[in-house]
C-alpha atoms as a PDB file:
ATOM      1  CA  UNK A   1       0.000   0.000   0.000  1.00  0.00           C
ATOM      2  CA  UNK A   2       1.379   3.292  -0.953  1.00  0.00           C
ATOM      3  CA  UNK A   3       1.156   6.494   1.603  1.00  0.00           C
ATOM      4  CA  UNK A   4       0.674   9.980   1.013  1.00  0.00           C
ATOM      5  CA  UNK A   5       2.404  11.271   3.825  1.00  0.00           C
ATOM      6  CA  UNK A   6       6.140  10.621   4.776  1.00  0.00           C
ATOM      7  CA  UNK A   7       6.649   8.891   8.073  1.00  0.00           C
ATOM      8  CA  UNK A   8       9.347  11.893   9.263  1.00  0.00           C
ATOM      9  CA  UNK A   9       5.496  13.963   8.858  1.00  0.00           C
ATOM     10  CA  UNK A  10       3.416  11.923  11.061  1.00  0.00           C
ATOM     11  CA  UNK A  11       5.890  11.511  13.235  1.00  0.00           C
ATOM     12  CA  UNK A  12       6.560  15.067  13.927  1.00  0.00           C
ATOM     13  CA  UNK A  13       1.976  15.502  13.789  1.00  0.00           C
ATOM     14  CA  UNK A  14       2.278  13.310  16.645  1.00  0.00           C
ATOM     15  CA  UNK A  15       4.491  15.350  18.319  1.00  0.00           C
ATOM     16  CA  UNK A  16       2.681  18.525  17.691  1.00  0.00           C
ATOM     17  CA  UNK A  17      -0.179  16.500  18.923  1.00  0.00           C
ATOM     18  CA  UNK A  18       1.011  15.796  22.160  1.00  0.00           C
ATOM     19  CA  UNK A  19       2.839  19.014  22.609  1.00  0.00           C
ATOM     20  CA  UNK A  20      -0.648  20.733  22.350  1.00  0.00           C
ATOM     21  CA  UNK A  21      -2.747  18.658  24.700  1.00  0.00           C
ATOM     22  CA  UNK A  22       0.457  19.147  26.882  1.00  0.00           C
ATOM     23  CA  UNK A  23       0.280  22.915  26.747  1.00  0.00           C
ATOM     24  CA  UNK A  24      -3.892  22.239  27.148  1.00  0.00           C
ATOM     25  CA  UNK A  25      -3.366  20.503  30.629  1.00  0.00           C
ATOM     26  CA  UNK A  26      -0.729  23.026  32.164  1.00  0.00           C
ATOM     27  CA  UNK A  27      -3.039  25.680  31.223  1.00  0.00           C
ATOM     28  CA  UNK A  28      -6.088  23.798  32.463  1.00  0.00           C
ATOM     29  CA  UNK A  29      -3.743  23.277  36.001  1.00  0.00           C
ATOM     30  CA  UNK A  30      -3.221  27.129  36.112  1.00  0.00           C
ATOM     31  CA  UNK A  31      -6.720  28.677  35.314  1.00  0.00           C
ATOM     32  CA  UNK A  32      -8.768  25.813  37.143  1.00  0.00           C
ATOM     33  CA  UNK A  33      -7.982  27.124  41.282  1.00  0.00           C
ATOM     34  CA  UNK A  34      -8.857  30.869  39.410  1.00  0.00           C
ATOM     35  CA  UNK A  35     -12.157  29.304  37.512  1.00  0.00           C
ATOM     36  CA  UNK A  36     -12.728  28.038  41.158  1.00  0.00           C
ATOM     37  CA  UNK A  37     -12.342  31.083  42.971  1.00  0.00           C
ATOM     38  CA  UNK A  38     -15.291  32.869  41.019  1.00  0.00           C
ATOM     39  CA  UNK A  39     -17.404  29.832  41.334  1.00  0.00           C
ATOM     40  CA  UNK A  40     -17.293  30.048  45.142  1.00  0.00           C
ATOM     41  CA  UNK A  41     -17.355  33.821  45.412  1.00  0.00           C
ATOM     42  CA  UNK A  42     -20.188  33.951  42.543  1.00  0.00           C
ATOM     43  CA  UNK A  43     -22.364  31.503  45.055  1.00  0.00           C
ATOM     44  CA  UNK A  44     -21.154  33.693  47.904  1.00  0.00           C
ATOM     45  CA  UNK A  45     -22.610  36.868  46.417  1.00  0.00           C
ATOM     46  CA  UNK A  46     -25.629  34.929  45.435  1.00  0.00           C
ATOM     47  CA  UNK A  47     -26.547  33.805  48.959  1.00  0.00           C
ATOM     48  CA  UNK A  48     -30.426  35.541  48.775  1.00  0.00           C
ATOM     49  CA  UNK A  49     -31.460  33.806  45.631  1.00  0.00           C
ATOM     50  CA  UNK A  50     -34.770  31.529  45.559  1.00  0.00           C
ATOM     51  CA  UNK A  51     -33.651  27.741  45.688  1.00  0.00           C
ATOM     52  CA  UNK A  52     -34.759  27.557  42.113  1.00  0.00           C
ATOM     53  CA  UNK A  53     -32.434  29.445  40.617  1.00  0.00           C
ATOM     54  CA  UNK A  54     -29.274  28.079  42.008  1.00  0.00           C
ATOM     55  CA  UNK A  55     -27.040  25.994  39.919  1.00  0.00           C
ATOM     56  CA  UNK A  56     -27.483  22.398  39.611  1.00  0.00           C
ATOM     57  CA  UNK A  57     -23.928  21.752  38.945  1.00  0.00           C
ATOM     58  CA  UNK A  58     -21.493  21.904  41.971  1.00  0.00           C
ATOM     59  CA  UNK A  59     -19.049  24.579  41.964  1.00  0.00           C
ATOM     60  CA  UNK A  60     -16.272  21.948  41.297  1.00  0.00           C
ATOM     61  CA  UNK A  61     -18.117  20.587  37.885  1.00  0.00           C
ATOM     62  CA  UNK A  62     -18.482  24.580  37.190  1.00  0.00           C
ATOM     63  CA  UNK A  63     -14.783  25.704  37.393  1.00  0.00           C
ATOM     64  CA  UNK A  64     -14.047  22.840  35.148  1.00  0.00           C
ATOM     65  CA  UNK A  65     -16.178  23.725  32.608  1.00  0.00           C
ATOM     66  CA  UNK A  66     -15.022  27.511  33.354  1.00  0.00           C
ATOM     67  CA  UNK A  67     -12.017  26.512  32.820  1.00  0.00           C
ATOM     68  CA  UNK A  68     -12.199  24.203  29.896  1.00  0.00           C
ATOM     69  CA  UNK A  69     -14.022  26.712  27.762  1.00  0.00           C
ATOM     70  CA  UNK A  70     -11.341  29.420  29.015  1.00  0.00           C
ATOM     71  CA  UNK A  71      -9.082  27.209  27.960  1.00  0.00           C
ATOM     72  CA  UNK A  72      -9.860  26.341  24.785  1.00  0.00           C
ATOM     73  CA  UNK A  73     -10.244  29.733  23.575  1.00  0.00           C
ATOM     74  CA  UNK A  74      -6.232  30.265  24.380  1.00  0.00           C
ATOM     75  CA  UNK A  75      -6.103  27.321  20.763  1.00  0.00           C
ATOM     76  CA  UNK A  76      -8.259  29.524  18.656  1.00  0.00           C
ATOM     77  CA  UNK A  77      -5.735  32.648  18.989  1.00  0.00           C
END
């Protein structure tokens, strides 16, 4: 079977690759405690709402999210 691509390519896709969902998980690991931080102080504030408008998601499962989306929007520059 004959290739397209050169192996000295997908080697060095593969390392682009990991290199990105390396830089993706340090910067997850640095905005995430941040992310956090306004979750709890955002609830804090919040303290007089009716119990039907809190959150349903705890304020760990919202910093990740936060954080995620934060995160992914450092790719797209």
């Amino acid at each position: 079977m004959i290739t397209a691509t050169r192996p000295d390519q997908t080697a060095s896709r593969t390392r682009d690759r990991q290199s990105e969902r390396q830089n993706m998980r340090r910067l997850y690991l640095l905005i995430y405690p941040l992310c956090l931080f306004a979750a709890v102080a955002s609830r804090l504030a919040g303290h007089a709402e009716d119990a039907s408008q809190r959150p349903t998601q705890s304020v760990f499962a919202e910093a990740r999210s936060a954080a995620y989306a934060a995160a992914g929007y450092a790719f797209h520059a």
